[in-house]
Protein backbone atom coordinates (compact mmCIF):
# COMPACT_ATOMS: atom_id res chain seq x y z
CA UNK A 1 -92.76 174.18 163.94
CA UNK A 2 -96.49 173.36 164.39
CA UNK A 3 -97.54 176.80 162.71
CA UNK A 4 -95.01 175.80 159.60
CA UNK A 5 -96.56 172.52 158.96
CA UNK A 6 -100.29 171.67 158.83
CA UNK A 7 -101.78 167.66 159.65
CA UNK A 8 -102.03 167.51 155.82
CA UNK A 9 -98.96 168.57 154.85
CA UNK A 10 -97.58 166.33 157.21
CA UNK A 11 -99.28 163.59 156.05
CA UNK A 12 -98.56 163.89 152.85
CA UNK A 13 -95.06 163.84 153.69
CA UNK A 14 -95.61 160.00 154.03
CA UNK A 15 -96.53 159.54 150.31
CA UNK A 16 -93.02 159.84 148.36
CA UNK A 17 -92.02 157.47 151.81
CA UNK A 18 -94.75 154.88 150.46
CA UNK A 19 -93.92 155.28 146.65
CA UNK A 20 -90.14 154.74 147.53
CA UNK A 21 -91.32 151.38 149.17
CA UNK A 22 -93.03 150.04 146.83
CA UNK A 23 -90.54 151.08 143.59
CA UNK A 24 -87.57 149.69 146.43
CA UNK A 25 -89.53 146.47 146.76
CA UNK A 26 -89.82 146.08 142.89
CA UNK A 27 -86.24 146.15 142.58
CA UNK A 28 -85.51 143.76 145.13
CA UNK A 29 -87.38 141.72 143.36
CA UNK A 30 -85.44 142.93 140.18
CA UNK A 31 -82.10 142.46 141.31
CA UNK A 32 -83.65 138.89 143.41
CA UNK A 33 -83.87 137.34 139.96
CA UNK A 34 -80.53 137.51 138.55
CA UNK A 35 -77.75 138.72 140.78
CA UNK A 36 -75.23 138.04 143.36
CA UNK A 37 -75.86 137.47 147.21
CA UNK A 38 -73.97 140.61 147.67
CA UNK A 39 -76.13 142.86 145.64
CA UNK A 40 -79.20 141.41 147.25
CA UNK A 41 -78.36 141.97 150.68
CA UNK A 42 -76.96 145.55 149.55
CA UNK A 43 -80.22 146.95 147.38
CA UNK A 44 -81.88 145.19 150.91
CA UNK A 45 -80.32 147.06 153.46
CA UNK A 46 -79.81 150.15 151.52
CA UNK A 47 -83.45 150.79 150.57
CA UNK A 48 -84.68 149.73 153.91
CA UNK A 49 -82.26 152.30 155.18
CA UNK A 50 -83.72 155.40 152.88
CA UNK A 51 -87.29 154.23 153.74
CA UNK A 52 -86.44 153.96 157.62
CA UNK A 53 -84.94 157.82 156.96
CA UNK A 54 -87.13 159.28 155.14
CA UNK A 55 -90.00 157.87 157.04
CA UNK A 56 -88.64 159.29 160.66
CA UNK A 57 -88.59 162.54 159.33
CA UNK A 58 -92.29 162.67 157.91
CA UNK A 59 -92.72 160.91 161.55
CA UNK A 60 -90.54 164.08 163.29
CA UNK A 61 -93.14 166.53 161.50
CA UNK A 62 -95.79 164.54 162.56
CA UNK A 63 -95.10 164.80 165.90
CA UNK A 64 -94.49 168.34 165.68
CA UNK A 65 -97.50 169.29 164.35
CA UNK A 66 -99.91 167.62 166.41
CA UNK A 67 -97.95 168.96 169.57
CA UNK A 68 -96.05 165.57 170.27
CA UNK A 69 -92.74 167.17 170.81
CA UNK A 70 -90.16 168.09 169.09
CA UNK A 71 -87.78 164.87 168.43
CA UNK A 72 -85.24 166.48 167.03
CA UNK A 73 -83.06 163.73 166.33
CA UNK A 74 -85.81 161.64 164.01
CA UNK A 75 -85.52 164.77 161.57
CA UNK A 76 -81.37 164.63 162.38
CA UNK A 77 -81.42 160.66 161.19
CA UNK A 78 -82.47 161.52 158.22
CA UNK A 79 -79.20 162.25 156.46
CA UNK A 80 -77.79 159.61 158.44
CA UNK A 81 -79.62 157.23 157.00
CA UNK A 82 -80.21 158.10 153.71
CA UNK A 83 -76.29 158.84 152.56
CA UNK A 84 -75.30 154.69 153.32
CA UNK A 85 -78.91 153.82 152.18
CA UNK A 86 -78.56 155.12 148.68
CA UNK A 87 -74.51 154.50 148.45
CA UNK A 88 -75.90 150.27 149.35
CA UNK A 89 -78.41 150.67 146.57
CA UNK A 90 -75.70 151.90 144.06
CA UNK A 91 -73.27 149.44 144.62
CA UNK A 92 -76.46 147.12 144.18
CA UNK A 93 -77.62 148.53 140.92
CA UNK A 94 -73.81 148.98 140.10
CA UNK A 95 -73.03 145.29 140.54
CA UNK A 96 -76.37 144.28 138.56
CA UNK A 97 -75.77 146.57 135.49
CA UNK A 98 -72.09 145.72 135.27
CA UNK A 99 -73.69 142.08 134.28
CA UNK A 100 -75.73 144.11 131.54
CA UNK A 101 -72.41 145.70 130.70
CA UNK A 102 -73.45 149.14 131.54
CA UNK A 103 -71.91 152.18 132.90
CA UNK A 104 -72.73 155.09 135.29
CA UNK A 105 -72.20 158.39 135.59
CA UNK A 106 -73.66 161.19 138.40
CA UNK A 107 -73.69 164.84 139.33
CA UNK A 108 -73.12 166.22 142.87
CA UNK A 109 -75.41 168.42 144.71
CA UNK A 110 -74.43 170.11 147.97
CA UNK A 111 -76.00 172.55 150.70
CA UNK A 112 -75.33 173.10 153.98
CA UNK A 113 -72.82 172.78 156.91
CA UNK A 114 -72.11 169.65 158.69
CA UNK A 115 -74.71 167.65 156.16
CA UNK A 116 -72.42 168.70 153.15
CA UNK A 117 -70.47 165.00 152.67
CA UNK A 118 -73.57 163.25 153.45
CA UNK A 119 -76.12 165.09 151.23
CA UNK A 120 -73.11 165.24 148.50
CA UNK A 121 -72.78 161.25 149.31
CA UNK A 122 -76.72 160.70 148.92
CA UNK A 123 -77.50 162.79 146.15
CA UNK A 124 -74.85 161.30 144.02
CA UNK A 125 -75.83 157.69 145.27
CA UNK A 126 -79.38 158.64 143.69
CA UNK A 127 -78.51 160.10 140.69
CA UNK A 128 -76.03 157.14 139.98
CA UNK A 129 -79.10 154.78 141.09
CA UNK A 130 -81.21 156.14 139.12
CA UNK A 131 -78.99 156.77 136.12
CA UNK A 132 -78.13 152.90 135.73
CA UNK A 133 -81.84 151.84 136.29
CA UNK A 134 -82.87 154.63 133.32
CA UNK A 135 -79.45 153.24 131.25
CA UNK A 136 -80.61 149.59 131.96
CA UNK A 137 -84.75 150.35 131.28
CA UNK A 138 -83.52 151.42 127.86
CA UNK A 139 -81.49 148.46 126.83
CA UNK A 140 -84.23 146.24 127.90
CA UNK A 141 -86.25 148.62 125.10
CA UNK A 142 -88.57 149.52 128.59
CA UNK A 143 -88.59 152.97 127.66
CA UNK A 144 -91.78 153.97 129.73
CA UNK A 145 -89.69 152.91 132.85
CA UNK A 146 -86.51 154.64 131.72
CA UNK A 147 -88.95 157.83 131.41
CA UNK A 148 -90.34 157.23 134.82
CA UNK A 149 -86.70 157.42 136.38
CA UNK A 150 -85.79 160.36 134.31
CA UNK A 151 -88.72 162.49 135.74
CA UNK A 152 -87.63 160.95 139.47
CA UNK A 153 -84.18 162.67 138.61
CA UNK A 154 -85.65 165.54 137.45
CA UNK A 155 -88.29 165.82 140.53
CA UNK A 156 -84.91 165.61 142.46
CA UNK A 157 -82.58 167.83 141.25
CA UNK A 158 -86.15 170.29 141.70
CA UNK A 159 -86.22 169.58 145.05
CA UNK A 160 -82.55 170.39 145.94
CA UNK A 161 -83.09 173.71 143.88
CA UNK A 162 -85.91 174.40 146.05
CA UNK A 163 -84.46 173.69 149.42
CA UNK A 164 -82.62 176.93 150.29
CA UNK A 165 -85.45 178.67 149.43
CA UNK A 166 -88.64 180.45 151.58
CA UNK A 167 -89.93 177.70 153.94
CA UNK A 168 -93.78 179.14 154.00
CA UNK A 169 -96.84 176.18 154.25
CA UNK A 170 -97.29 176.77 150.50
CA UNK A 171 -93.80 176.33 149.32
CA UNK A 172 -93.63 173.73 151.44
CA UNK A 173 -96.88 172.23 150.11
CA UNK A 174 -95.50 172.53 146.66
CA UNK A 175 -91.78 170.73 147.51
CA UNK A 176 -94.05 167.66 149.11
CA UNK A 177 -95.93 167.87 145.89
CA UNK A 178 -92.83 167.48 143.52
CA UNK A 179 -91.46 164.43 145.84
CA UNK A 180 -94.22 162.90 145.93
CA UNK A 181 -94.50 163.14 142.29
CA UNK A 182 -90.79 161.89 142.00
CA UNK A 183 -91.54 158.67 144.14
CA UNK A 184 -94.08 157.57 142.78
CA UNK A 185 -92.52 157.89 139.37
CA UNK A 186 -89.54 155.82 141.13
CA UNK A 187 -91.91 153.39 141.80
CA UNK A 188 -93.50 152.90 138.88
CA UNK A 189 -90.24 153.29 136.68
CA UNK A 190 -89.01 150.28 139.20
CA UNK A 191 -92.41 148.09 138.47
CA UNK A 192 -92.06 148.71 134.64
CA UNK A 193 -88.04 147.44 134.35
CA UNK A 194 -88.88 144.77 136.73
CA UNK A 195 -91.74 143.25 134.94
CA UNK A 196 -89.64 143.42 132.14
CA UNK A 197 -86.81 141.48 133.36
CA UNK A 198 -89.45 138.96 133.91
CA UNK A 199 -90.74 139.04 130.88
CA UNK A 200 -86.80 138.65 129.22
CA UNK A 201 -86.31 135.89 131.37
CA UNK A 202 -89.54 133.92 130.33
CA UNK A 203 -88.06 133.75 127.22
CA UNK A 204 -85.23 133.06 127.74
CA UNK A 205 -86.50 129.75 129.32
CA UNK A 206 -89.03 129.45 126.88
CA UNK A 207 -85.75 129.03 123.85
């Protein structure tokens, strides 16, 4: 593992962990302003549980690269994680749409063995998450945010295209790149819609 991954690349691995944060803590904020105590404490826990994931495995490579052992199960917790993390957020974003009178639809993505149900689980969780956040940025007429969470999609569905593919440092530095680019896209897309449900709700005082 240490010759596969380099202190940068390693690093970097952090960055789409960040950007999730702060697009996850934009949509608290989102769904904070208008929805039910259900959906709060589910976009809540579910985001903290994909950041918690996501951020033990850039923690697991971490380790591994500066010779700090091998803790296999931080990378394992990953798909632990992640699968209830993003099925909380949909139900969230489900529950909070469903007042805007929209509707979802999403597209499964498998791979491997035992992880099959729980990378099926969190890869449609996303895609639904980020379908009704896209569906909702456009009614709002937000269409720079609803672009944002179409090229978070798209950085997606990349990455699980990529992922049976060769595992050298430059592949490797290339998936990071195209997460990280999806993330912070995420977290912009999720700073755009939330300013303007906001702004919608200024004026709607304001009448």
């Amino acid at each position: 593992m240490n010759e596969a991954y380099t202190v940068g690349l390693s690093l970097l691995d952090f960055v789409p962990n960040l950007a999730f944060l702060v697009g996850a803590y934009f949509l608290v904020r989102l769904v904070l302003l208008r929805s039910s105590p259900f959906s709060k404490i589910t976009m809540i826990a579910g985001s903290s549980l994909v950041f918690l994931g996501g951020t033990l495995k850039a923690l697991w490579k971490l380790l591994c690269t500066i010779g700090g052992g091998d803790v296999w199960l931080l990378s394992e917790l990953q798909f632990v994680l992640l699968a209830p993390g993003f099925l909380l957020m949909l139900v969230s974003v489900f529950l909070v749409a469903r007042q805007e009178r929209g509707r979802w639809e999403a597209r499964l993505i498998g791979m491997a063995p035992w992880k099959i149900p729980l990378l099926a689980t969190m890869t449609l969780c996303s895609l639904g998450v980020q379908g009704i956040l896209s569906y909702m940025a456009f009614r709002r007429k937000a269409h720079l945010a609803a672009a944002m969470y179409i090229v978070a999609v798209l950085c997606m569905l990349g990455m699980a295209g990529m992922a049976g593919g060769e595992q050298s440092v430059g592949w490797q530095w290339v998936e990071e790149g195209i997460n990280s680019v999806g993330q912070i896209a995420f977290a912009l897309g999720s700073w755009l819609l939330y300013s303007r449900f906001r702004a919608d709700e200024g004026e709607g005082r304001a009448a």
